[in-house]
Protein backbone atom coordinates (compact mmCIF):
# COMPACT_ATOMS: atom_id res chain seq x y z
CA UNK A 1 -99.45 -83.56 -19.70
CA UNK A 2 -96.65 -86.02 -20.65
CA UNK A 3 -93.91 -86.77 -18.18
CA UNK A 4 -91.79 -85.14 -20.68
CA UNK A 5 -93.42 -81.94 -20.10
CA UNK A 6 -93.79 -82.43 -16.02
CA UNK A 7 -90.09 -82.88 -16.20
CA UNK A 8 -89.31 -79.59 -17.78
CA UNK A 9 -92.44 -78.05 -15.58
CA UNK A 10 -89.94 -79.54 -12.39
CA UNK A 11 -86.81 -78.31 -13.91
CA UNK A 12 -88.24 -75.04 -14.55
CA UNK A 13 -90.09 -74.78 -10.87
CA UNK A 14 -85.96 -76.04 -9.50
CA UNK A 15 -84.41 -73.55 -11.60
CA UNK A 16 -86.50 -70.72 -10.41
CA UNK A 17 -86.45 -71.75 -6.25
CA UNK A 18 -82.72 -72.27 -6.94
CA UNK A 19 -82.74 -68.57 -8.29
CA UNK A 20 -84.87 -67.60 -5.38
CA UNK A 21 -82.40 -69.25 -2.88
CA UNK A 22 -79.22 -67.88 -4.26
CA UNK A 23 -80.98 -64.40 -4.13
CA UNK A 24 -82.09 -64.92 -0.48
CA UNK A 25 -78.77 -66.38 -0.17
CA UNK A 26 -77.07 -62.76 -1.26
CA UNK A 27 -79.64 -60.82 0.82
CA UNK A 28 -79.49 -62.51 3.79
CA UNK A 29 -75.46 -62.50 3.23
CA UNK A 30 -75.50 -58.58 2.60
CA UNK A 31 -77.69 -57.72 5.59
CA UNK A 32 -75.13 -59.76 7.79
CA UNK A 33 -72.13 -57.81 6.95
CA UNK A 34 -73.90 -54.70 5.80
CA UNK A 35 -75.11 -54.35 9.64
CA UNK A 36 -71.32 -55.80 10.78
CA UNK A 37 -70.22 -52.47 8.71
CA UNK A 38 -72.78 -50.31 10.25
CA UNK A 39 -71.81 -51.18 13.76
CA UNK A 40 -68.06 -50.57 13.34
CA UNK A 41 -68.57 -46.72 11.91
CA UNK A 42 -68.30 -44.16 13.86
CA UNK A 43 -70.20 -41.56 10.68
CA UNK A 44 -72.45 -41.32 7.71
CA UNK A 45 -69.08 -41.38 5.45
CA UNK A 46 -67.91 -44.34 6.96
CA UNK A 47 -70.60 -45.92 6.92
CA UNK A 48 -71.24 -46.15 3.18
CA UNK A 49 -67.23 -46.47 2.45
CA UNK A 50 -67.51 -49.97 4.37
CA UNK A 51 -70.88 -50.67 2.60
CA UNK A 52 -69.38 -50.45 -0.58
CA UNK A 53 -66.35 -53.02 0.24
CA UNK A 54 -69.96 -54.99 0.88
CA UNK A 55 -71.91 -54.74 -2.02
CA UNK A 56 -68.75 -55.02 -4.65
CA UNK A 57 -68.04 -58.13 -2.79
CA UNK A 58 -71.60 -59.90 -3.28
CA UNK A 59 -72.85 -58.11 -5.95
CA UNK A 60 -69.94 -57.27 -8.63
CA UNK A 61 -69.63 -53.60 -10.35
CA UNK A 62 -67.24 -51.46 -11.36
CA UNK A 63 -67.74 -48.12 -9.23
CA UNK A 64 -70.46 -47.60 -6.32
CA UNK A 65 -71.22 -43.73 -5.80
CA UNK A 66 -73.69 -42.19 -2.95
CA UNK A 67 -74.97 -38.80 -3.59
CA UNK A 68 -76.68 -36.58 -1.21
CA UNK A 69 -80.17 -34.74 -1.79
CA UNK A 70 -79.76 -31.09 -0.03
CA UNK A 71 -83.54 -29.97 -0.08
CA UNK A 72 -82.38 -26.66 0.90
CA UNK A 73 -79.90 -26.17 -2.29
CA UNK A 74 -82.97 -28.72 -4.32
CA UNK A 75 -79.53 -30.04 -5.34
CA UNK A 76 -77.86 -33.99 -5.47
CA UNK A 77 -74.20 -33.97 -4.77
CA UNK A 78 -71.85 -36.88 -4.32
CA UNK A 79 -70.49 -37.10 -1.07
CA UNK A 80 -68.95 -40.67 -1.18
CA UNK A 81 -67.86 -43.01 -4.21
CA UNK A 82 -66.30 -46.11 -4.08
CA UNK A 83 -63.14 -44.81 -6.55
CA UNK A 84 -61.62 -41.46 -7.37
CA UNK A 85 -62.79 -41.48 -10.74
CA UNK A 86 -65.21 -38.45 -11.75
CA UNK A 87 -66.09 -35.13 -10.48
CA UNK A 88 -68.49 -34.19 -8.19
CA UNK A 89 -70.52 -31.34 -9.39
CA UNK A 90 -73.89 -30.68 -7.97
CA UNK A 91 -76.84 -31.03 -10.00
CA UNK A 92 -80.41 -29.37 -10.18
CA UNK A 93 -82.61 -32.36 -8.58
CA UNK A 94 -85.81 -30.71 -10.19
CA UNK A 95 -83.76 -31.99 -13.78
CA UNK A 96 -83.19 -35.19 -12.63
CA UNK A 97 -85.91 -36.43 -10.21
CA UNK A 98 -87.70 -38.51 -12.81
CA UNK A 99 -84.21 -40.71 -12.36
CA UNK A 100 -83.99 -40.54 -8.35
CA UNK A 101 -87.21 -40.93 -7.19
CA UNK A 102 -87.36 -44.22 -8.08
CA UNK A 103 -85.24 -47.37 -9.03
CA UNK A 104 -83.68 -46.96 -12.34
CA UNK A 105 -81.72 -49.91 -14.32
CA UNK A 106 -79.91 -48.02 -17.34
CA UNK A 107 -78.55 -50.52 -19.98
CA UNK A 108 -76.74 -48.07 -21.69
CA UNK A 109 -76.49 -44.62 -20.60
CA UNK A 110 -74.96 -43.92 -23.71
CA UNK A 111 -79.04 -43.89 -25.17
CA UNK A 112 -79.79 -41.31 -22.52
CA UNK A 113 -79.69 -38.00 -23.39
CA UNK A 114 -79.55 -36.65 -19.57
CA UNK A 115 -77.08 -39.34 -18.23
CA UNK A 116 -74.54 -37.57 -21.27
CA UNK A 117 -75.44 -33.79 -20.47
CA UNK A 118 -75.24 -34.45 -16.52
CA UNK A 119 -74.89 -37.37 -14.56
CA UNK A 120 -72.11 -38.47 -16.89
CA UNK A 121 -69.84 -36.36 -15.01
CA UNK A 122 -70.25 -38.17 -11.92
CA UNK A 123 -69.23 -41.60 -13.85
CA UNK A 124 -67.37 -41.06 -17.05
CA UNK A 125 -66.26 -44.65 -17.58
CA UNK A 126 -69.97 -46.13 -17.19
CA UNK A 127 -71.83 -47.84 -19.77
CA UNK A 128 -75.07 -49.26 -16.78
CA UNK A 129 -75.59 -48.06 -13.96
CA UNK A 130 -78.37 -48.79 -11.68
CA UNK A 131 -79.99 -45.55 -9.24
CA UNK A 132 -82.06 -46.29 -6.28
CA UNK A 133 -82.84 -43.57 -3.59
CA UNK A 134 -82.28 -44.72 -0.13
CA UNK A 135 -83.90 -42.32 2.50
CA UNK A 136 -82.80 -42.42 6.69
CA UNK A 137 -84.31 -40.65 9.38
CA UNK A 138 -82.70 -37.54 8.83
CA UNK A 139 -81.10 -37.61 5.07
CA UNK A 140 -82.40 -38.61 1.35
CA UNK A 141 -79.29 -40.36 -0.54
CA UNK A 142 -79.13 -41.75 -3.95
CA UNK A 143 -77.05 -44.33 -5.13
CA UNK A 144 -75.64 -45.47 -8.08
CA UNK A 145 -74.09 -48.87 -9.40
CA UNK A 146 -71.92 -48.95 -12.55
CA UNK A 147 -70.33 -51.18 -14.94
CA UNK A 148 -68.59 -50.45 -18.24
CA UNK A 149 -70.45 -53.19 -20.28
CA UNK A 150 -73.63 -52.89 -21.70
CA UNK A 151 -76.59 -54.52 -19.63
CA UNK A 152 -74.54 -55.93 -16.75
CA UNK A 153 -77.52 -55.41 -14.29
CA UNK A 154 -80.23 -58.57 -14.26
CA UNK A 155 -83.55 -57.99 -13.01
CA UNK A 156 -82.01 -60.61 -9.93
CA UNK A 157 -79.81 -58.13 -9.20
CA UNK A 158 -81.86 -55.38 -8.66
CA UNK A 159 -84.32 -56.96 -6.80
CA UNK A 160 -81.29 -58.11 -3.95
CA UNK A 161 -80.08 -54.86 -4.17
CA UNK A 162 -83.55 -52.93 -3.71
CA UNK A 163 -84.06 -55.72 -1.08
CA UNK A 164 -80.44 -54.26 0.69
CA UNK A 165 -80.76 -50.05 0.21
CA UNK A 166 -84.64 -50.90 2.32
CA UNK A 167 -82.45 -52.50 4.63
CA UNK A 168 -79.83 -50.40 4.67
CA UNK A 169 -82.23 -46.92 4.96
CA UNK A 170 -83.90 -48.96 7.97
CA UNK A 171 -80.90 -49.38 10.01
CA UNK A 172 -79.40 -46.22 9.51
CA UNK A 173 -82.52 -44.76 10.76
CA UNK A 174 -82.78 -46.48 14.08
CA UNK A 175 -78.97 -45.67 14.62
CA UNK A 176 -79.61 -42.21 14.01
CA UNK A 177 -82.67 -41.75 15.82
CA UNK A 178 -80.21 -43.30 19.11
CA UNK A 179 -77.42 -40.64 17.76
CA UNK A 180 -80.29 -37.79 18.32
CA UNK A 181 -81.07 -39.36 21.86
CA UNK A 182 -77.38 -39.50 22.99
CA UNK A 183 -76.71 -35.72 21.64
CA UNK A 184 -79.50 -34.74 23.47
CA UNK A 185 -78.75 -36.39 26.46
CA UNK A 186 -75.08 -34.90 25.97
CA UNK A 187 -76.55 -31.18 25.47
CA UNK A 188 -78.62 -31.95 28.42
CA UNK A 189 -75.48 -32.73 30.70
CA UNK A 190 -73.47 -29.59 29.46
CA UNK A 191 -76.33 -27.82 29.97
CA UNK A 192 -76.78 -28.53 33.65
CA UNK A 193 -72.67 -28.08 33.83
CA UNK A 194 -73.28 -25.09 32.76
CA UNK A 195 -76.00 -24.12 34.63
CA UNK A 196 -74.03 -25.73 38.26
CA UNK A 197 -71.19 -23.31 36.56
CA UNK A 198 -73.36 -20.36 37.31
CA UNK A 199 -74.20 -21.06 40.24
CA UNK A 200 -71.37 -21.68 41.19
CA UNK A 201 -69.69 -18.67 40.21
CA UNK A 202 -72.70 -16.63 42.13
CA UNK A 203 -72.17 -18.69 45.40
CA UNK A 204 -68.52 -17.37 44.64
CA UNK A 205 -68.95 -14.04 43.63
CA UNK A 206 -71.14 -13.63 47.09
CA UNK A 207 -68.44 -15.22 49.09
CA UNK A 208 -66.38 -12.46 47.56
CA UNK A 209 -68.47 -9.89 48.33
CA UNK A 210 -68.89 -11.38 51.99
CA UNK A 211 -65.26 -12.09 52.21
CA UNK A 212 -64.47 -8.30 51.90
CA UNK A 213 -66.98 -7.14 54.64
CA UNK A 214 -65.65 -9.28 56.29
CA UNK A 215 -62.01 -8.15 55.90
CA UNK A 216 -62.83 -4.83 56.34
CA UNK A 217 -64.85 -5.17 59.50
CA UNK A 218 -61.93 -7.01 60.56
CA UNK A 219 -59.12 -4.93 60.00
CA UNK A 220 -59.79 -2.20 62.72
CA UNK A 221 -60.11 -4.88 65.82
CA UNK A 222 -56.74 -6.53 64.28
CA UNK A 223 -55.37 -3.59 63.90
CA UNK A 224 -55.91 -2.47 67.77
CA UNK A 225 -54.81 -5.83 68.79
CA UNK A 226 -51.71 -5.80 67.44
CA UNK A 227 -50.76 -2.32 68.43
CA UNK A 228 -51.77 -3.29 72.16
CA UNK A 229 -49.74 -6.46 71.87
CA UNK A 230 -46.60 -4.54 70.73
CA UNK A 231 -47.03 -1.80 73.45
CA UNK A 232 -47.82 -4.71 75.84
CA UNK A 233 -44.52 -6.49 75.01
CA UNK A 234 -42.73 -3.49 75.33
CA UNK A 235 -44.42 -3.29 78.95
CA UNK A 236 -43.57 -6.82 79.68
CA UNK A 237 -39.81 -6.09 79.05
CA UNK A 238 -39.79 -3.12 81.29
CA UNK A 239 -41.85 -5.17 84.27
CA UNK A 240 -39.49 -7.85 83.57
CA UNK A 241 -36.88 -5.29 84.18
CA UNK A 242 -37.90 -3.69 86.81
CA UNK A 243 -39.25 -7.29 89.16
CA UNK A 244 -35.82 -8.97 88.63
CA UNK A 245 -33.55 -5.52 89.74
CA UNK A 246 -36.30 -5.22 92.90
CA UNK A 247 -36.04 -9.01 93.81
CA UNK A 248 -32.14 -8.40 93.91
CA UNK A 249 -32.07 -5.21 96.00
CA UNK A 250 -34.55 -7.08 98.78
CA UNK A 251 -33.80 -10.32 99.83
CA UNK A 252 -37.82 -10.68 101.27
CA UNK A 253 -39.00 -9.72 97.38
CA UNK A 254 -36.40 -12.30 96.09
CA UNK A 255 -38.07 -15.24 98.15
CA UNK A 256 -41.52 -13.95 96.95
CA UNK A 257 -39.61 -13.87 93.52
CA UNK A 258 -38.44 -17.23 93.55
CA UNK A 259 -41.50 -18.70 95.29
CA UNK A 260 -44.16 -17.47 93.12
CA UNK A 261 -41.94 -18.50 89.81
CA UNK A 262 -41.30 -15.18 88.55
CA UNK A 263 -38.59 -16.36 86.53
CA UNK A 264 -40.56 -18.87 84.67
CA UNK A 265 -43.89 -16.54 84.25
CA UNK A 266 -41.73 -13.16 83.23
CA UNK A 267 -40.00 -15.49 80.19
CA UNK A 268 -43.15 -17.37 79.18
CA UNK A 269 -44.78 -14.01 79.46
CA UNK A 270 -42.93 -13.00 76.65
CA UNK A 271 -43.19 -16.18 74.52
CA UNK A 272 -47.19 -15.89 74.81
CA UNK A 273 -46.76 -12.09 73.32
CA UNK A 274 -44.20 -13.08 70.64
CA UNK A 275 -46.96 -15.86 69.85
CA UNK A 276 -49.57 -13.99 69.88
CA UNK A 277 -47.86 -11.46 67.58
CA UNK A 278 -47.30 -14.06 65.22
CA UNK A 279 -50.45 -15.07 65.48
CA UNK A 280 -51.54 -11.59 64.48
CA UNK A 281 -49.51 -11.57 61.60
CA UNK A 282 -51.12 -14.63 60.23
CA UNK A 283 -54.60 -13.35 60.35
CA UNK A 284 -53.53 -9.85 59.24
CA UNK A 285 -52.49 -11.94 56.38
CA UNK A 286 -54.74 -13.61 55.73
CA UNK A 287 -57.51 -10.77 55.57
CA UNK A 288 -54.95 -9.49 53.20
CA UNK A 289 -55.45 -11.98 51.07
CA UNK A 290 -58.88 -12.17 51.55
CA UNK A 291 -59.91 -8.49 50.40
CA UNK A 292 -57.10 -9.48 47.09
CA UNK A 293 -59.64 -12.77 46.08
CA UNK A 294 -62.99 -10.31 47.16
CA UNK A 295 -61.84 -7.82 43.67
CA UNK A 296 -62.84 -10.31 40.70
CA UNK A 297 -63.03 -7.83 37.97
CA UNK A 298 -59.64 -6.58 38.72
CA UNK A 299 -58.07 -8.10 34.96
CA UNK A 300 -54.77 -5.60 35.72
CA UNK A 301 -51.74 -7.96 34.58
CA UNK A 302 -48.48 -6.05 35.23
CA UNK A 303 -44.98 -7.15 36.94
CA UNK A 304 -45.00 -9.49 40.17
CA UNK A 305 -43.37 -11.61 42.47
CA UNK A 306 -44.23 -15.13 40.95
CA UNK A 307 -43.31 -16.54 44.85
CA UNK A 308 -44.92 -14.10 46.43
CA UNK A 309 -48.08 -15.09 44.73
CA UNK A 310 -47.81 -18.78 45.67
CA UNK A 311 -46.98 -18.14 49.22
CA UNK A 312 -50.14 -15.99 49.21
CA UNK A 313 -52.22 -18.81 47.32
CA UNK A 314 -50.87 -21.04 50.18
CA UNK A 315 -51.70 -18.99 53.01
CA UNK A 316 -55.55 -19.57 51.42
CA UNK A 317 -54.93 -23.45 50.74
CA UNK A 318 -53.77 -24.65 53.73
CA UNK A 319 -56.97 -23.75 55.94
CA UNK A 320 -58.13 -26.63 53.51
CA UNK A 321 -55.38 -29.11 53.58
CA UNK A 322 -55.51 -29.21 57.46
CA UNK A 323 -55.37 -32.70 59.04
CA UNK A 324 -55.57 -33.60 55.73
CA UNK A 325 -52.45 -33.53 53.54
CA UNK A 326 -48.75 -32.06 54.30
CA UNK A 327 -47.66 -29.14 52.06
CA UNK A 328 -44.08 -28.02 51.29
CA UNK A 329 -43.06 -25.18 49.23
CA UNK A 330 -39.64 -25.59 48.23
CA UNK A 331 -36.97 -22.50 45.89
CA UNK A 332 -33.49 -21.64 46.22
CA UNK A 333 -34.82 -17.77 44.03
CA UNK A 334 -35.31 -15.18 46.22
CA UNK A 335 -37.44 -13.73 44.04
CA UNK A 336 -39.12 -14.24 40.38
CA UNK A 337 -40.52 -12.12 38.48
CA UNK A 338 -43.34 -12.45 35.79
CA UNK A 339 -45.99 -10.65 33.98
CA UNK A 340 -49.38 -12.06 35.00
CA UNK A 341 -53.03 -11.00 37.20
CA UNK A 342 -51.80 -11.47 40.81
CA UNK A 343 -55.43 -12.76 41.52
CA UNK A 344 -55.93 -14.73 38.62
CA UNK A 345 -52.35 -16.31 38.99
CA UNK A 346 -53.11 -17.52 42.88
CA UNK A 347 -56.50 -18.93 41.62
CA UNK A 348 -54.44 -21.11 39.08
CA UNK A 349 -52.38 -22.45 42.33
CA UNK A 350 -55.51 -22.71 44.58
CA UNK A 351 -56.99 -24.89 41.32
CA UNK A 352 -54.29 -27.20 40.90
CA UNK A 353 -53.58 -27.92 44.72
CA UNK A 354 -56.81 -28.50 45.53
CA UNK A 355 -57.87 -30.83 43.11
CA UNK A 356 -54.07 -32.36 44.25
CA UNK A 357 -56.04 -32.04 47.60
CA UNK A 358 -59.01 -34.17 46.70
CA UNK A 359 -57.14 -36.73 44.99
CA UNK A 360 -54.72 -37.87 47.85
CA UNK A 361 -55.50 -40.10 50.93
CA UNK A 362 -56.47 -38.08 54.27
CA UNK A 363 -53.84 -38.35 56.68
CA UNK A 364 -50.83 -40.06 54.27
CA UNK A 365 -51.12 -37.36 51.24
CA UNK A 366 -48.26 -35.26 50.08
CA UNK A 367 -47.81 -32.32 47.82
CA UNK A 368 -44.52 -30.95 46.78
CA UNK A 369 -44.48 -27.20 44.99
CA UNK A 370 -41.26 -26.78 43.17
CA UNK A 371 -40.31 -23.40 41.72
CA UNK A 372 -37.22 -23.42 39.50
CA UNK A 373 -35.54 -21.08 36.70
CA UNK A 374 -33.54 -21.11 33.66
CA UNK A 375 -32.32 -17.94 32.07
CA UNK A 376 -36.00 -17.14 30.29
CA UNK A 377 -38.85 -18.76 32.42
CA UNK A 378 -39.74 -20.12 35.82
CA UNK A 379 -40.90 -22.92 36.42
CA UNK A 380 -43.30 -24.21 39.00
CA UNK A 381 -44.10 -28.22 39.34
CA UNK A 382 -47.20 -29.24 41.65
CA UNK A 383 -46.83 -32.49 43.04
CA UNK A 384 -49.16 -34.76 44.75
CA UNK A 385 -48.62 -38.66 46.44
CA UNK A 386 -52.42 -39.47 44.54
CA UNK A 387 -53.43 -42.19 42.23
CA UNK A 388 -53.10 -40.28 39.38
CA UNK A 389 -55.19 -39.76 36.55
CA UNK A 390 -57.09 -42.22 34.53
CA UNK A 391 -55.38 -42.76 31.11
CA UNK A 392 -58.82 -42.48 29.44
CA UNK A 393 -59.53 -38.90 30.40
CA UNK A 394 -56.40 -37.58 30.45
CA UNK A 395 -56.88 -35.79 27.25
CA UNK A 396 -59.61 -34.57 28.17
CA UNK A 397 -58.61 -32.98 31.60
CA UNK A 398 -58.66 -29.07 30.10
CA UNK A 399 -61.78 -29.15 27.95
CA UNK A 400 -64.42 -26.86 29.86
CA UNK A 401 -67.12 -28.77 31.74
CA UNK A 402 -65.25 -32.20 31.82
CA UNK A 403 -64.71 -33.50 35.21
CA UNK A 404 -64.58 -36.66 36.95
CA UNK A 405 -65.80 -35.98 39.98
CA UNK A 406 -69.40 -36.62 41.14
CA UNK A 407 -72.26 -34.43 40.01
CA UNK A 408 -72.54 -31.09 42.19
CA UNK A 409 -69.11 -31.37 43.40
CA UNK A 410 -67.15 -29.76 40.25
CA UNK A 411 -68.01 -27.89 37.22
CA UNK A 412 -65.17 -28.94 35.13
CA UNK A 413 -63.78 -25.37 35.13
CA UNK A 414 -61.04 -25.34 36.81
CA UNK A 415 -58.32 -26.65 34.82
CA UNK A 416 -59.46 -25.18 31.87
CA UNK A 417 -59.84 -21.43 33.20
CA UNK A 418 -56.16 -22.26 34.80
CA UNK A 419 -54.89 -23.15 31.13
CA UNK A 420 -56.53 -20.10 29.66
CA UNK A 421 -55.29 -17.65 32.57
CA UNK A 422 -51.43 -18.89 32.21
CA UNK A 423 -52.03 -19.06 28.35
CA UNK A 424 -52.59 -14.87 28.73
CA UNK A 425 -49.60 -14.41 30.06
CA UNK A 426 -47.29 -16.27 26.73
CA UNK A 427 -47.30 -19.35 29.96
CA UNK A 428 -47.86 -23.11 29.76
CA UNK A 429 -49.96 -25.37 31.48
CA UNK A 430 -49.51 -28.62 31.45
CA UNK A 431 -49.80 -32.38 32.60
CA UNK A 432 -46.39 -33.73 32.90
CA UNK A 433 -46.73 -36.87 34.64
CA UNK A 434 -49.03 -39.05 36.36
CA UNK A 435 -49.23 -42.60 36.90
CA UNK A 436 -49.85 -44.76 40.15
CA UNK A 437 -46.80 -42.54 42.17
CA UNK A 438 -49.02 -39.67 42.07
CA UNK A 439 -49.55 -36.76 39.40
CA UNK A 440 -47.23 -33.52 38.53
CA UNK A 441 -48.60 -30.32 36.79
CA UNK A 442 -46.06 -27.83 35.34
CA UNK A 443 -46.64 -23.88 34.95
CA UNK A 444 -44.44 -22.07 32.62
CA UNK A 445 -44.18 -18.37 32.33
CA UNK A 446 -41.20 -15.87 30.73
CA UNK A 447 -39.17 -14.29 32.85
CA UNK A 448 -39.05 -10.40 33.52
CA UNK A 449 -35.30 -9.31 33.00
C-alpha cells in the first residue's frame, strides 16, 4: 500500500469516526433535553408537544406528527402533530401495518401508492417522511418525520433518530409504570377514606339511635323534676310567707328567726330553685335537640327559623368548646326565615364550628357567629381567632375525602356534605377569608317573604 493510499485509508477512517461523533454528539444531545422535556410534563400530550420543539431543533424537518394505535378500534389516529396542517382521520392499521411495524424512510411518497390513498391526509405538504413505531408501557405510537424535498432523510439520520424513539419509548415507560404506582396508591387512600367514611357514619348512626333512647328514657324523670321544682318554688314562696309574718307576730320566733339566718336561707332558697329550674330547662333542651339529630332520614325541607336553628346547633357545640374556646352569637333579627332541613341545616353549623374548634388554641380561641340580612338573603359569617388555612389546599377544602387532619381523625366529609346541604336549599357556602388573623366561612340562603 502506498502512503498515498494509507492517507486516503486515514481520511476515510477520520471522516467516518467524525460522522460517528457528530451522531453520538446528536444522540447524546437529544436524550439530554428529550428527558429535560419529559420531566417538565405533566401528560402524554405534553410530553410529545415538547419532544417535538426537541427533535426539529437537532434534527431539522418540516412537520413531526405522533399517531396513536387503538388495538381495540385496530385503528392509528393522530393525536399530536407538531403544526396544524392536515386532518386527522383514522385509518385501518391492518392496511397500513407493513408501514408501522417497522422503521420506514420514504424518499418520495409521491411513488407510493398507499401514502396518496391514505396517509397523505395526515401530511399533505410532504414529499419524505420517515415512520418509526415507538411503544411505552401502556400505549403503541407511531411517528412520522416530514420534509417537502425529495430524499431529505440520510441513513445518519435515521439511525440518531431510531437511537432517540428507543430512548424515548424507555423513559416513558418507567414514568408510567411510577404514574400506575402513585394512582394506585391514590385509589388506595380514597379507598380507606371511604371506608373510615363508613364507619364513621355507623359509629354515628348508632350514636343516633343511642342518643334517642336515651332522650326518651330521659324525658319522664325531667319531666317529674321540673314539675316538683315548680310546685316546690311555689311552696318556698308560701313558707317564706308564712316564717317571716310568724317571726313578726312573736318576738321569741323572731330571735330564732334572726339567729338561725332565716332571712338569708328563705332568699337563697329561692335562688337554688330558680337555678335549678334553669338548669332544667337546659337539659330539657338539650334532649330536645338530641331526639331532632337521633331522626337522620328525616330529608323534610320546609319554612324555619334560620336563628332558631343555630341557637339549637349551639346548644350541641358548646358541650365541646368547653374550657376550650369562647363562643358568641351575635343578630340584631328577631327572627329569619328560610327554606332548608332543620337537621341538616344545624349539622352544617356543628361542621363549620367545630372544625373552627380544632383549629384554634385551647384556652385563647375565639369564634364569632354573625347573622345579618339584606332584603333577599341572610347571611351568617363563622369566625374563628385560628391560623387559617394553608394557601395550598384551600381549593381543595370542599372536594369529598380531602382533609388535612391526621388519619382516623376526619373523613374529609364535612365541608363538602355542608356545601351540598346549603347548595339544596338555592344557598352558598363559602370561604371568605383566611389568613394568619384566623378564618371566616359565609352561608347564604334566600329569604322567605
Amino acid at each position: 500500500m502506498t502512503d498515498i493510499e494509507k492517507l486516503h485509508e486515514t481520511i476515510q477512517q477520520l471522516s467516518y469516526e467524525n460522522a460517528q461523533l457528530s451522531r453520538f454528539k446528536k444522540i447524546n444531545r437529544l436524550m439530554l433535553e428529550g428527558l429535560d422535556a419529559i420531566l417538565c410534563s405533566e401528560n402524554h400530550d405534553e410530553v410529545f408537544a415538547r419532544l417535538f420543539d426537541v427533535i426539529s431543533d437537532i434534527l431539522p424537518c418540516d412537520q413531526i406528527l405522533i399517531a396513536h394505535l387503538d388495538a381495540a378500534q385496530n385503528t392509528v389516529v393522530p393525536v399530536c402533530r407538531s403544526h396544524k396542517r392536515g386532518n386527522s382521520v383514522p385509518l385501518r392499521y391492518p392496511d397500513l401495518q407493513h408501514f408501522f411495524e417497522r422503521t420506514v424512510n420514504l424518499s418520495n411518497v409521491k411513488l407510493v401508492p398507499e401514502w396518496r390513498a391514505s396517509m397523505g391526509q395526515w401530511l399533505p405538504e410532504a414529499q419524505s417522511v420517515l415512520i418509526h413505531p415507538i411503544n411505552t408501557a401502556q400505549a403503541a405510537y407511531i411517528w412520522l418525520i416530514s420534509e417537502s424535498g425529495i430524499g431529505a432523510f440520510s441513513k445518519q439520520y435515521e439511525e440518531v433518530f431510531v437511537s432517540f424513539s428507543a430512548f424515548v419509548a424507555n423513559t416513558l415507560s418507567q414514568f408510567e409504570k411510577r404514574s400506575l404506582i402513585t394512582e394506585k396508591e391514590a385509589l388506595l387512600e380514597e379507598r380507606a377514606r371511604i371506608e373510615s367514611s363508613m364507619v364513621h357514619q355507623e359509629k354515628m348512626a348508632a350514636l343516633g339511635q343511642l342518643a334517642a333512647g336515651v332522650a326518651h328514657e330521659l324525658n319522664n324523670p325531667l319531666g317529674f323534676i321540673n314539675s316538683n321544682l315548680s310546685s316546690l318554688r311555689d311552696y318556698v314562696a308560701r313558707i317564706e310567707q308564712f316564717a317571716r309574718q310568724a317571726s313578726k307576730a312573736n318576738s321569741e320566733l323572731e330571735s330564732t328567726f334572726t339567729a338561725l339566718d332565716m332571712d338569708y336561707i328563705l332568699t337563697d332558697t329561692v335562688d337554688l330553685v330558680d337555678e335549678s329550674l334553669d338548669g332544667m330547662k337546659r337539659a330539657t333542651d338539650i334532649i330536645q335537640n338530641l331526639k331532632a339529630f337521633s331522626h337522620p332520614d328525616e330529608k323534610t325541607i320546609k319554612p324555619l327559623d334560620f336563628l332558631a336553628v343555630v341557637r339549637q346547633a349551639l346548644t350541641i357545640i358548646r358541650t365541646q368548646a368547653k374550657n376550650i374556646v369562647d363562643i358568641y352569637f351575635d343578630t340584631s333579627l328577631e327572627n329569619a326565615t328560610v327554606s332548608a332541613n332543620a337537621n341538616q341545616l344545624a349539622q352544617v353549623i356543628i361542621n363549620i364550628v367545630t372544625n373552627a374548634i380544632q383549629a384554634v388554641n385551647p384556652g385563647t380561641g375565639q369564634i364569632n357567629i354573625d347573622v345579618i340580612a339584606d332584603v333577599s338573603h341572610i347571611e351568617c359569617r363563622i369566625k374563628d381567632n385560628g391560623p387559617g388555612i394553608d394557601k395550598r389546599v384551600q381549593a381543595s377544602i370542599f372536594d369529598p375525602f380531602f382533609t388535612t387532619k391526621a388519619v382516623g381523625l376526619g373523613t374529609g366529609l364535612g365541608l363538602s356534605i355542608s356545601k351540598a346541604i346549603i347548595e339544596q336549599s338555592n344557598g352558598e357556602l363559602k370561604l371568605e377569608s383566611t389568613g394568619p388573623s384566623g378564618t371566616c366561612f359565609l352561608i347564604r340562603l334566600p329569604l322567605l317573604k
